[in-house]
N, C-alpha and C. Protein backbone atom coordinates (compact mmCIF):
# COMPACT_ATOMS: atom_id res chain seq x y z
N UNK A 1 13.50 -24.91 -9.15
CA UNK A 1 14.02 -24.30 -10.35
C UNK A 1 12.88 -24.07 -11.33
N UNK A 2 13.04 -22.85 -11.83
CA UNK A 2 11.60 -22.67 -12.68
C UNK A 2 12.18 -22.77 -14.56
N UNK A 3 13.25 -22.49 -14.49
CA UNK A 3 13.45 -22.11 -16.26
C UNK A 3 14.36 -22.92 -16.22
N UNK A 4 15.08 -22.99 -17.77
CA UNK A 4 16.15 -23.36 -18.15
C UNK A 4 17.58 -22.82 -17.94
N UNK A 5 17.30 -21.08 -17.46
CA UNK A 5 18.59 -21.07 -17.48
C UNK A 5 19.13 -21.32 -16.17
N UNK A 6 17.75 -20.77 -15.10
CA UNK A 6 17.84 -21.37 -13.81
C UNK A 6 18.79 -22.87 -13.60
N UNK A 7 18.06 -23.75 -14.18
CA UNK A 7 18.28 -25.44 -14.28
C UNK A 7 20.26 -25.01 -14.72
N UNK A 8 20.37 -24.58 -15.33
CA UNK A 8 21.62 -24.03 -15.82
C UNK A 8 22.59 -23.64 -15.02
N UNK A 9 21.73 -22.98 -14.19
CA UNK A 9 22.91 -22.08 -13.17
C UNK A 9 23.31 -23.13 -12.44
N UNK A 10 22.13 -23.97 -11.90
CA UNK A 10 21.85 -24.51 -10.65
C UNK A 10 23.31 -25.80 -11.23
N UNK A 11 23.29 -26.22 -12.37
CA UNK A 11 24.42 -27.07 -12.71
C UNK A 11 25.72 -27.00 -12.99
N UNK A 12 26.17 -25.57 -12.11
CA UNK A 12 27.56 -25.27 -12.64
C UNK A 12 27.85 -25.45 -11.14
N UNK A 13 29.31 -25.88 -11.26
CA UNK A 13 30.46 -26.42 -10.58
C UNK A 13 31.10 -25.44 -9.73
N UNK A 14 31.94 -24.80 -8.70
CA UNK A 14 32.86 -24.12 -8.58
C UNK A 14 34.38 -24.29 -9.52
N UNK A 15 34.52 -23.09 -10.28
CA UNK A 15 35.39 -23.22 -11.23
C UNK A 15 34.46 -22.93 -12.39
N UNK A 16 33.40 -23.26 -12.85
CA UNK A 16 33.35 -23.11 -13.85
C UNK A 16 32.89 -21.98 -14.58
N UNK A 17 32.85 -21.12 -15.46
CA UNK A 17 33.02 -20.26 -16.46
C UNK A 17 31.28 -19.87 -16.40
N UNK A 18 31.01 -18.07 -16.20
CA UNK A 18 29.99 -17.76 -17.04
C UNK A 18 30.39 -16.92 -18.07
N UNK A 19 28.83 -16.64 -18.82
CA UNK A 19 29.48 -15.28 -19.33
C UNK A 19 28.33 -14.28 -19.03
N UNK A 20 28.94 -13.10 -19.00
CA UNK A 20 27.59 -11.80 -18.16
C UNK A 20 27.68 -10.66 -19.17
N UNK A 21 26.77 -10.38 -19.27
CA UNK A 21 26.93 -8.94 -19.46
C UNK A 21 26.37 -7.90 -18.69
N UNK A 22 26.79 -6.71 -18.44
CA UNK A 22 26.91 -5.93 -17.16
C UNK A 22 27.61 -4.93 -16.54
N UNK A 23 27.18 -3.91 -15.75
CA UNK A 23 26.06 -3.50 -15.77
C UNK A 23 25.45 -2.95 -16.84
N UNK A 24 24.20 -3.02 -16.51
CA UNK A 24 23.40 -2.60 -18.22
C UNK A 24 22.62 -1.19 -17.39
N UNK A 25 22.68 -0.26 -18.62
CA UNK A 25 22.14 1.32 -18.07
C UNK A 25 23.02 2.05 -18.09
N UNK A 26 22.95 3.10 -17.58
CA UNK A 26 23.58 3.98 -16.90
C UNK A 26 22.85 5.37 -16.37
N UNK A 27 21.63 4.92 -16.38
CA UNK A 27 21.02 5.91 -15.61
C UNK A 27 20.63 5.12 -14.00
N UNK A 28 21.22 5.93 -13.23
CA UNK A 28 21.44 5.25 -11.68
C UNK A 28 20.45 6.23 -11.03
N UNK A 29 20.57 5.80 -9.46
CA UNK A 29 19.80 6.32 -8.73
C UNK A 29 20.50 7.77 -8.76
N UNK A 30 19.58 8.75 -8.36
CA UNK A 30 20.63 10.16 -7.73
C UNK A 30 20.00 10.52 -6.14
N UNK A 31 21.00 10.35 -5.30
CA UNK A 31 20.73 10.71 -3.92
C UNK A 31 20.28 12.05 -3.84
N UNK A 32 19.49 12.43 -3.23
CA UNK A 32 18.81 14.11 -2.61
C UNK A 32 19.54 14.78 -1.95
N UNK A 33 20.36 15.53 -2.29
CA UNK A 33 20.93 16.33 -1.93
C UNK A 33 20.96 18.16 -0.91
N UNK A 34 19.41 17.70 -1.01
CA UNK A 34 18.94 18.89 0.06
C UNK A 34 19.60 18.58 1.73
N UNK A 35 19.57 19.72 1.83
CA UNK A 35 20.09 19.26 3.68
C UNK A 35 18.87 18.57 4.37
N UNK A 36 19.51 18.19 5.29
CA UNK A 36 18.49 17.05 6.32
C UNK A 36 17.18 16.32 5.69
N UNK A 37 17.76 15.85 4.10
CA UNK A 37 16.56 15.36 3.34
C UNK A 37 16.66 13.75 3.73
N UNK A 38 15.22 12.87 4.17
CA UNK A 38 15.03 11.89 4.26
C UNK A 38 15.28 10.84 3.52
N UNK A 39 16.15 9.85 3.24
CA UNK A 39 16.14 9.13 2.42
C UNK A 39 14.87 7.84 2.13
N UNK A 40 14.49 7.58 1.50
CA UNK A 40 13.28 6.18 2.09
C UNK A 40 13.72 5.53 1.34
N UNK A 41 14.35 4.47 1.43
CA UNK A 41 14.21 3.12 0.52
C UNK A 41 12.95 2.31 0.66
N UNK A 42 12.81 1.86 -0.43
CA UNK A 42 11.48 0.95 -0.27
C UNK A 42 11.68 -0.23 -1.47
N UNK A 43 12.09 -1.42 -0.39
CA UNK A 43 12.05 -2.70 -1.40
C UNK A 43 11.30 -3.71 -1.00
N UNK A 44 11.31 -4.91 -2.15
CA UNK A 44 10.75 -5.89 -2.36
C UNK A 44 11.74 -7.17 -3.02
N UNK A 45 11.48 -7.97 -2.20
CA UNK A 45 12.43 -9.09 -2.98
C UNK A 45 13.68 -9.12 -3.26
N UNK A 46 14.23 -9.43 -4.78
CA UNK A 46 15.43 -9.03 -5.29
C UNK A 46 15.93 -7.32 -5.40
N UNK A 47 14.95 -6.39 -5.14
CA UNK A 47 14.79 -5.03 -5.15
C UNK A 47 15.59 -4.38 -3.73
N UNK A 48 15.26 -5.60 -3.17
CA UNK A 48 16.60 -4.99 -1.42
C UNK A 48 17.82 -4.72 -1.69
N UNK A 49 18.45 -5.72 -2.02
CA UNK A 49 20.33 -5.08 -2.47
C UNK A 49 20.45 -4.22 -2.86
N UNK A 50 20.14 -4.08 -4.16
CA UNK A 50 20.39 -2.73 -4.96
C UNK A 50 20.02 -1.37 -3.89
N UNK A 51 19.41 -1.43 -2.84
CA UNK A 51 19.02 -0.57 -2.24
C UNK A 51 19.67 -0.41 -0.73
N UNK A 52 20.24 -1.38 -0.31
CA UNK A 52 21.14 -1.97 0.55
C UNK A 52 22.48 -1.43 0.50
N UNK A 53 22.88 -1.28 -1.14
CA UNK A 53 24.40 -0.99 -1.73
C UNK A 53 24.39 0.70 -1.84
N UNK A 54 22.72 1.33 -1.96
CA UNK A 54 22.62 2.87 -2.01
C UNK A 54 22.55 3.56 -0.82
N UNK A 55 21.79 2.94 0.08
CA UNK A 55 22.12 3.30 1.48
C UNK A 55 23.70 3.55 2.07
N UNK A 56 24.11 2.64 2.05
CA UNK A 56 26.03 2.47 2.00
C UNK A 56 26.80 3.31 1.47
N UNK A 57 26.17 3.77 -0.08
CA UNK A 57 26.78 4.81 -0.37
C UNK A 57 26.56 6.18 0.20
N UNK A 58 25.25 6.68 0.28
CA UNK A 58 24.96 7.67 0.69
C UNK A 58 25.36 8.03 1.86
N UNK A 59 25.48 6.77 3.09
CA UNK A 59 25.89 7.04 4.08
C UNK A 59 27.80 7.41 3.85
N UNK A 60 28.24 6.61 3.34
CA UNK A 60 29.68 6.92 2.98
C UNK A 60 30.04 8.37 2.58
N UNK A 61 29.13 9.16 2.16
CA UNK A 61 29.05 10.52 1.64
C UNK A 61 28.72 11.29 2.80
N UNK A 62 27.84 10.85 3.63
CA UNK A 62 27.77 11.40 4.70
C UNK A 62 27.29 10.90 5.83
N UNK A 63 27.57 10.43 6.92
CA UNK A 63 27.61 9.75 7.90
C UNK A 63 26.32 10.27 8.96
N UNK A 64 25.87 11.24 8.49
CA UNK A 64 24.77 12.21 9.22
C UNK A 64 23.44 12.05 8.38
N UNK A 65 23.44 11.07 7.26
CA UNK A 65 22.65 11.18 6.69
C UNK A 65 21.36 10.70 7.04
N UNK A 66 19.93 10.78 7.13
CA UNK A 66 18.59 10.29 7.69
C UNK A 66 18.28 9.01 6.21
N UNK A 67 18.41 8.06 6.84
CA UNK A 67 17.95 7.27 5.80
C UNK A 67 16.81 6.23 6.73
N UNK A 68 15.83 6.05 5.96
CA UNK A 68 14.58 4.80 6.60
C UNK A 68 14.06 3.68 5.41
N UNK A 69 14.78 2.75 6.21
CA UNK A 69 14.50 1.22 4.83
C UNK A 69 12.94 0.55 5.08
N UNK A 70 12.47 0.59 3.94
CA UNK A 70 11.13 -0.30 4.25
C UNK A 70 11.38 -1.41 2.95
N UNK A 71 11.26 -2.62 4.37
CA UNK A 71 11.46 -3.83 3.35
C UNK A 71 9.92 -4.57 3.01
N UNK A 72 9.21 -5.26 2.04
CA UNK A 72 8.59 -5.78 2.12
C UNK A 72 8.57 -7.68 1.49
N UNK A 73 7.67 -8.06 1.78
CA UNK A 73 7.64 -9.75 1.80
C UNK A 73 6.27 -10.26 1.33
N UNK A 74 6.19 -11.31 1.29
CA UNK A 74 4.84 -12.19 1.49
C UNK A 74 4.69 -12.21 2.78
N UNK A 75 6.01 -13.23 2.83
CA UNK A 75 6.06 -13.41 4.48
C UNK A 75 7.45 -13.62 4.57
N UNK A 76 7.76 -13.73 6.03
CA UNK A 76 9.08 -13.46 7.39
C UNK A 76 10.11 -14.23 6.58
N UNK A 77 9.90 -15.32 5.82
CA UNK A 77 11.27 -16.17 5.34
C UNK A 77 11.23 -15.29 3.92
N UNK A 78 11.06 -14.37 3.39
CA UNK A 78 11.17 -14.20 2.18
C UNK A 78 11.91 -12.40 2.67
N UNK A 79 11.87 -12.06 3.55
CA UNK A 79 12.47 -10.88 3.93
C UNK A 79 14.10 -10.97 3.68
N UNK A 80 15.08 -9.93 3.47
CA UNK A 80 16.05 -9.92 2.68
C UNK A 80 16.78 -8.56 3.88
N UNK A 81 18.12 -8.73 4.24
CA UNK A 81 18.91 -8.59 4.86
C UNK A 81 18.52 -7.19 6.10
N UNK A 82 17.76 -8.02 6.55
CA UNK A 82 16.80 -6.85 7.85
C UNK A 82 18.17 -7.04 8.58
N UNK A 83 18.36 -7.75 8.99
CA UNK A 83 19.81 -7.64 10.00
C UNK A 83 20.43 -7.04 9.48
N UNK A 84 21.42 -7.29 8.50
CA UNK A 84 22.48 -6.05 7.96
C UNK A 84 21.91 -4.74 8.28
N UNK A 85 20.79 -4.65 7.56
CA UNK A 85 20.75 -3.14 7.68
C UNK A 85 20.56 -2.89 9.72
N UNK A 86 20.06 -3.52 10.06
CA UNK A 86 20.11 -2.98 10.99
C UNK A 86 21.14 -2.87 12.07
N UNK A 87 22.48 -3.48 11.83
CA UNK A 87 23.52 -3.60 11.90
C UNK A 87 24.37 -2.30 11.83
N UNK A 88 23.82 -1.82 10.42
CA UNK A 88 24.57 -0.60 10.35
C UNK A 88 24.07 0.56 11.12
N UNK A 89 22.93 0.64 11.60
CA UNK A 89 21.95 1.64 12.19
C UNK A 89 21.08 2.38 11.50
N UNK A 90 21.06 1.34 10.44
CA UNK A 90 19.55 2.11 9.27
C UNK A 90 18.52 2.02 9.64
N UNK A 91 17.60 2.82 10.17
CA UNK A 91 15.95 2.39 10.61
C UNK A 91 15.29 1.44 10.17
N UNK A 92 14.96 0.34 9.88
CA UNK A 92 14.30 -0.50 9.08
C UNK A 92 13.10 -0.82 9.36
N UNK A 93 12.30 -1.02 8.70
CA UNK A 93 10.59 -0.60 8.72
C UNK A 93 10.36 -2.20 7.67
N UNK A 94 9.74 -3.42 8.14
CA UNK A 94 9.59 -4.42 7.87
C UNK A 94 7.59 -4.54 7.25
N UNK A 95 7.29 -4.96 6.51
CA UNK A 95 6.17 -5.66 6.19
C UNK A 95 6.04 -6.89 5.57
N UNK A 96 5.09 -7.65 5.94
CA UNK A 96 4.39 -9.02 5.28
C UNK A 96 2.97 -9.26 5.22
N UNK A 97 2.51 -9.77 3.99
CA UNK A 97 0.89 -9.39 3.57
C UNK A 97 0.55 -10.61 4.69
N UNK A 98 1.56 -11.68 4.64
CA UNK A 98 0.63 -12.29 6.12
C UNK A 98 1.09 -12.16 7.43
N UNK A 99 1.45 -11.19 7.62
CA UNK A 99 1.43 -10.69 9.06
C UNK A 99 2.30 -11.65 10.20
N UNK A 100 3.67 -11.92 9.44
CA UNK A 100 4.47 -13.28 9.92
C UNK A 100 5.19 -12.29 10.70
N UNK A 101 5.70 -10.87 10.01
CA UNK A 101 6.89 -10.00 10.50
C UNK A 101 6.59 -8.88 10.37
N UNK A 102 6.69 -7.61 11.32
CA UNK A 102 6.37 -6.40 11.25
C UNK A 102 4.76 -6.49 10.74
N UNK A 103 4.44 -5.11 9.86
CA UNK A 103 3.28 -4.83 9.79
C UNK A 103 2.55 -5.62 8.91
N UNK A 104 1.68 -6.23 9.00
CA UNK A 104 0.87 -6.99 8.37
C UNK A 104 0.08 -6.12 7.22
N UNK A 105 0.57 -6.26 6.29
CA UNK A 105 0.18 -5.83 4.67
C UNK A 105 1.11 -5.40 3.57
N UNK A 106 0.91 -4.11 2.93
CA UNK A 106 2.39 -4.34 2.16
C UNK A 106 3.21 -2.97 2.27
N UNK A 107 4.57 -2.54 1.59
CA UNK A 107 5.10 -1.63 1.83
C UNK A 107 4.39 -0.08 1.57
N UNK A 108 3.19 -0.15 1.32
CA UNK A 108 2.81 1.04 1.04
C UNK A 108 2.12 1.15 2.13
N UNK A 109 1.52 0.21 2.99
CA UNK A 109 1.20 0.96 4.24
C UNK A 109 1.90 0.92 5.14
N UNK A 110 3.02 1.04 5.03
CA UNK A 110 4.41 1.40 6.35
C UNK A 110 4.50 2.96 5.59
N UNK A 111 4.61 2.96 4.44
CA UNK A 111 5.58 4.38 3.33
C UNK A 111 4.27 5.13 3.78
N UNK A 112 3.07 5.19 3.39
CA UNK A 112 2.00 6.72 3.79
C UNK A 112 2.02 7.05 5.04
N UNK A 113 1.87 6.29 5.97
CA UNK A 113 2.33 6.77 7.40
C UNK A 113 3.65 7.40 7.52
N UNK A 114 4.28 7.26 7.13
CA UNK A 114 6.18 7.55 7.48
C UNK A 114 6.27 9.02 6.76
N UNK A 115 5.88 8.71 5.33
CA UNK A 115 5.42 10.29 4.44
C UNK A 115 4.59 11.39 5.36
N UNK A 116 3.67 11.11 5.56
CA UNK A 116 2.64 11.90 6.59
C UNK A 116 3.09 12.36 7.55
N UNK A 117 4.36 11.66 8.35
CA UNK A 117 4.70 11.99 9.76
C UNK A 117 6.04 12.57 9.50
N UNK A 118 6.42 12.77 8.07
CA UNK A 118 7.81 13.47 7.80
C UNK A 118 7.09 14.66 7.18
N UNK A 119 6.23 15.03 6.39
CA UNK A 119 5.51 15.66 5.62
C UNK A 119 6.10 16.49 5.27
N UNK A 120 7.08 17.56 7.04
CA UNK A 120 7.56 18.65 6.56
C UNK A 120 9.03 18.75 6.41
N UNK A 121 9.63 17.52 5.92
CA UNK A 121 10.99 17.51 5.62
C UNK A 121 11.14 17.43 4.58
N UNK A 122 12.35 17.52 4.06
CA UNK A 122 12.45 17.29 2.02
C UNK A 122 12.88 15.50 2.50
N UNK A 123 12.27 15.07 1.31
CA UNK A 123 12.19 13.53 1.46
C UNK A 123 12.62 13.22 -0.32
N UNK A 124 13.34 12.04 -0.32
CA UNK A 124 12.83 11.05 -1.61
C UNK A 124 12.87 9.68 -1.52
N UNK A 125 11.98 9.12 -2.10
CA UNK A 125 11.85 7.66 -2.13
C UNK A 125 12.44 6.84 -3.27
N UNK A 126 13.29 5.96 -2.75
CA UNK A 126 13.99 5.27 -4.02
C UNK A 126 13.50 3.63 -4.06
N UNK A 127 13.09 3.36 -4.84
CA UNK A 127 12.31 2.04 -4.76
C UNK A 127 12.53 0.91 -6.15
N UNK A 128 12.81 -0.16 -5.49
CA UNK A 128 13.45 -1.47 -6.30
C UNK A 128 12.44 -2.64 -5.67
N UNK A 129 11.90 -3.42 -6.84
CA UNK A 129 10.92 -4.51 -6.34
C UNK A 129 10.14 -5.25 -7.64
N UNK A 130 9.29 -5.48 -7.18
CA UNK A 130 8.29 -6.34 -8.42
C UNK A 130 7.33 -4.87 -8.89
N UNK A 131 7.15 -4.85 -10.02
CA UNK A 131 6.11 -3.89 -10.65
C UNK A 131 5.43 -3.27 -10.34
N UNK A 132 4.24 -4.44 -9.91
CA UNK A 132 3.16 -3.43 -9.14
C UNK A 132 3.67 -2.79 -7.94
N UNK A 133 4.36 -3.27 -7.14
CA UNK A 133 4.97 -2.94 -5.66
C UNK A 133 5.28 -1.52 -6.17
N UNK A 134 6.14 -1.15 -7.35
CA UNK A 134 6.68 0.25 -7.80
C UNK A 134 5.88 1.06 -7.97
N UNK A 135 4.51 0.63 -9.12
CA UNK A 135 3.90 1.37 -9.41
C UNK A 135 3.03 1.71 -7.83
N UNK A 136 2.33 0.59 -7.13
CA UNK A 136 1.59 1.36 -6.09
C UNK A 136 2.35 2.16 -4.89
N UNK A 137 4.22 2.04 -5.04
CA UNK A 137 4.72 3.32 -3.93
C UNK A 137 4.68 4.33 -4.95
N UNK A 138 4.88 4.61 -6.30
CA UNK A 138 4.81 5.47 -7.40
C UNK A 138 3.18 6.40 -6.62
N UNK A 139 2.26 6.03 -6.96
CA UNK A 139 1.09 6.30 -6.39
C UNK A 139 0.97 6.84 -5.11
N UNK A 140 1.37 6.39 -4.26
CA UNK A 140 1.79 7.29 -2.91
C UNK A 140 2.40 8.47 -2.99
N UNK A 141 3.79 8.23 -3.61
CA UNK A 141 4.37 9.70 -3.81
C UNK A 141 3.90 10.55 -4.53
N UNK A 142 2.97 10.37 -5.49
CA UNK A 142 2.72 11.08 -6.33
C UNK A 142 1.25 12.11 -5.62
N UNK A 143 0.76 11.48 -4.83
CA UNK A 143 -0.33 11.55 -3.71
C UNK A 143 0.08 12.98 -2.89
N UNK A 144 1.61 13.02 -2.29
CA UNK A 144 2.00 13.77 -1.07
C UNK A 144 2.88 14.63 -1.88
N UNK A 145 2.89 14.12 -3.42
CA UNK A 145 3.69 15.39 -4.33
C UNK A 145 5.47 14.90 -3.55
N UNK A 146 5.80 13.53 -3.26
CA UNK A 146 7.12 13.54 -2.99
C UNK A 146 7.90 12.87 -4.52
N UNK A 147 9.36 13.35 -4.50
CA UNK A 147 9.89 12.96 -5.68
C UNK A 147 10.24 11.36 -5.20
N UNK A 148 10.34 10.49 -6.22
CA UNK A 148 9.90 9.18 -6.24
C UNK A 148 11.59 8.40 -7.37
N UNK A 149 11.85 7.67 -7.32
CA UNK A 149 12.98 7.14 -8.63
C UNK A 149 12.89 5.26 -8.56
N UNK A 150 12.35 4.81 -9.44
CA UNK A 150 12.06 3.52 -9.29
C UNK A 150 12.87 2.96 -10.24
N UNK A 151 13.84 1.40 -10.20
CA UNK A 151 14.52 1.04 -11.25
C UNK A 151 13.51 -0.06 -11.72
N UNK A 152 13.43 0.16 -12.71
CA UNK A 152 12.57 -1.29 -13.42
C UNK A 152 12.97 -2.30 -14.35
N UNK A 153 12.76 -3.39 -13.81
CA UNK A 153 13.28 -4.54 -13.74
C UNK A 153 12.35 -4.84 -14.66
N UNK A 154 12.76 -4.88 -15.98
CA UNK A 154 11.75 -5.70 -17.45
C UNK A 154 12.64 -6.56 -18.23
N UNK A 155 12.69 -7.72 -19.15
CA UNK A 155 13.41 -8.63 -19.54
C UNK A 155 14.21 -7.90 -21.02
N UNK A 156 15.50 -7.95 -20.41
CA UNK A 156 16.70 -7.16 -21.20
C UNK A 156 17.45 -8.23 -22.22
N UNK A 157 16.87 -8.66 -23.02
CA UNK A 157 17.37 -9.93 -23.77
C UNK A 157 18.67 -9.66 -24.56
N UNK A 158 18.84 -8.52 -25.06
CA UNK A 158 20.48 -8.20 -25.56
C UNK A 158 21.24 -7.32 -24.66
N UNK A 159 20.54 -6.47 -23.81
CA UNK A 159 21.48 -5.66 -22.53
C UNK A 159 21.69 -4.56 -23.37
N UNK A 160 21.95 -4.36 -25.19
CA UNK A 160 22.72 -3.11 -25.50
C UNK A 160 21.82 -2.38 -26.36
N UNK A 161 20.51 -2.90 -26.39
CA UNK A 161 20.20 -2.36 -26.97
C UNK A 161 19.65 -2.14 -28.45
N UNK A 162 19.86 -3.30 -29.07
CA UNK A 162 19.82 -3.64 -30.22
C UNK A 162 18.83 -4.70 -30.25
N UNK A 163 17.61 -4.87 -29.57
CA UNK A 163 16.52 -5.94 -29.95
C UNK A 163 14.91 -5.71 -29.65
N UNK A 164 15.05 -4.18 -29.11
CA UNK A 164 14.44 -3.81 -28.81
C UNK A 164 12.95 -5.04 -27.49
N UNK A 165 13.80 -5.78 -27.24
CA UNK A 165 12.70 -6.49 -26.38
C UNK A 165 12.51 -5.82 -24.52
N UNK A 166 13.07 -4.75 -24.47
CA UNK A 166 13.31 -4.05 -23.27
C UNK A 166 12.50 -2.64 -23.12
N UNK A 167 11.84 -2.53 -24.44
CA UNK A 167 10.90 -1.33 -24.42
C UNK A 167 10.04 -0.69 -23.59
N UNK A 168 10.22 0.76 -22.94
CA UNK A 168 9.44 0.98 -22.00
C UNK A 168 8.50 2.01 -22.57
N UNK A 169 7.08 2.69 -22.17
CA UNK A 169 6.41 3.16 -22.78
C UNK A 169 6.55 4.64 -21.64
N UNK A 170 6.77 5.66 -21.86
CA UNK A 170 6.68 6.81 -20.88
C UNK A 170 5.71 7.68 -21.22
N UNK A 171 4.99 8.51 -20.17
CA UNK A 171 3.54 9.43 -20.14
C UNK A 171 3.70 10.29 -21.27
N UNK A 172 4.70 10.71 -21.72
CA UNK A 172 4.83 11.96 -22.63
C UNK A 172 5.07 11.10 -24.25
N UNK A 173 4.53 9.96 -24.40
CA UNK A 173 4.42 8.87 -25.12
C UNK A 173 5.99 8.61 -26.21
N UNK A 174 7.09 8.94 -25.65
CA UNK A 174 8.10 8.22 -25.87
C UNK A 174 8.23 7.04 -25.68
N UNK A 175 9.35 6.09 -26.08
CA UNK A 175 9.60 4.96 -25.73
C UNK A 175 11.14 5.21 -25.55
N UNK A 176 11.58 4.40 -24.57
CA UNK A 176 12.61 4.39 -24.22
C UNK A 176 13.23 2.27 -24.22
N UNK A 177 14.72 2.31 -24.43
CA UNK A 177 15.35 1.05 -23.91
C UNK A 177 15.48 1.37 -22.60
N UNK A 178 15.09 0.07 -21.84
CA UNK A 178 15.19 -0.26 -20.30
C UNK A 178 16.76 -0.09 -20.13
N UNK A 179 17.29 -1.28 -21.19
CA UNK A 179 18.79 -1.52 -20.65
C UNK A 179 20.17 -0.30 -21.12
N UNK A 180 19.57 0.42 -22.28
CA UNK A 180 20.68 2.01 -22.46
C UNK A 180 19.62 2.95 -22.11
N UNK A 181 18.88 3.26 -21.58
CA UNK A 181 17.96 4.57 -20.76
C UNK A 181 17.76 4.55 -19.91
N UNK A 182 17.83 3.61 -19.00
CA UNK A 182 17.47 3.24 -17.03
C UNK A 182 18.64 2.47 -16.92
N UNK A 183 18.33 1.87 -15.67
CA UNK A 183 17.03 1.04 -15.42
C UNK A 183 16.50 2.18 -14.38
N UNK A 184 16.75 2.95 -13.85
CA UNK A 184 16.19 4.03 -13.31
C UNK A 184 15.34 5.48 -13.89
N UNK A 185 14.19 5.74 -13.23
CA UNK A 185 13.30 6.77 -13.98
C UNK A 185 12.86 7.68 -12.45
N UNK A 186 12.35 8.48 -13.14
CA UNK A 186 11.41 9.20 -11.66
C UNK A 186 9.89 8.66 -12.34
N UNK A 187 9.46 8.10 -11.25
CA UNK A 187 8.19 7.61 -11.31
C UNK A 187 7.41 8.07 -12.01
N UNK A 188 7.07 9.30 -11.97
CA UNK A 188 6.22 10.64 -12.87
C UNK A 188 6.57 10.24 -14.17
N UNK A 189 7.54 10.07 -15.01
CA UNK A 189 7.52 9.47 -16.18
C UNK A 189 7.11 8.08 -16.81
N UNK A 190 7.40 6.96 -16.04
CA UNK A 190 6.41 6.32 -16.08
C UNK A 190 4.88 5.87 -16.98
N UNK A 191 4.55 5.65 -17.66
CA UNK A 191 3.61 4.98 -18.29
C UNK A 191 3.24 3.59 -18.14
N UNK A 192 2.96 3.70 -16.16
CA UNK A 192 2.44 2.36 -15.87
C UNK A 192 1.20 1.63 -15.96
């Protein structure tokens, strides 16, 4: 347990009471809608579900759809629902920087190969993870000129908006709230 509220969670009972607030945003992912366009997920960590639950949808929309998951890790015990997905028949494309599972390094060298060898399809990459992980697939796409949508995960201390501790800084030097303006952006905006 690292924090307090952690220590917190970790001491509640079945039965007992939180309180949440949620979901915060409402700017979501938007699936690509071009024909026979590639989907790529690309996560990290807590960044898999959310990407797990978009796959599902997209496929629910269309059952023909090309989707390819790249999960990444430290290592093999820290990887996050490779079975499910592969369960459903999602391609899944595994990395770990120590070389426990799949390709030994991180999700950006599974994603430039996969980009390169799709090159001439319409593609987008939707990507959920730790920071840098975003910003360096951000950098890839931005490389092969593919459209990119990353949700970013920064500390939302009121959720509505009113404390401004969720401030994001974007290239065209706006500022935006994380928790009423995202948590989703296209990478290109960005001011990482």
């Amino acid at each position: 347990m690292v924090g307090a509220t952690t220590r917190g969670m970790a001491r509640k009972r079945p039965g007992d009471s939180l309180g949440l607030v949620g979901p915060l945003g409402g700017r979501l992912f938007t699936s690509d809608s071009r024909p026979d366009a590639l989907h790529i997920m690309v996560g990290g960590g807590y960044g898999v579900p959310p990407l797990v639950f978009l796959s599902r949808e997209i496929l629910a929309r269309d059952k023909g759809s090309r989707i390819a998951f790249l999960i990444g890790a430290r290592t093999k015990d820290l990887l996050l629902c490779e079975q499910e997905l592969r369960d459903t028949g999602i391609a899944t494309h595994s990395s770990t920087e120590d070389g426990t599972h799949g390709v030994r390094g991180r999700v950006t060298d599974v994603l430039a190969p996969l980009i390169a060898k799709n090159i001439d399809s319409p593609m987008t990459v939707y990507c959920c993870g730790s920071t840098s992980m975003m910003q360096a697939v951000a950098a890839v796409c931005a490389q092969s000129s593919i459209p990119c949508q990353v949700s970013l995960e920064v500390a939302m201390p009121c959720g509505v908006g009113v404390c401004m501790g969720c401030v994001l800084d974007l290239k065209d030097g706006s500022r935006v709230r994380c928790c009423t303006d995202g948590p989703v952006f296209d990478s290109l905006e960005v001011a990482w």
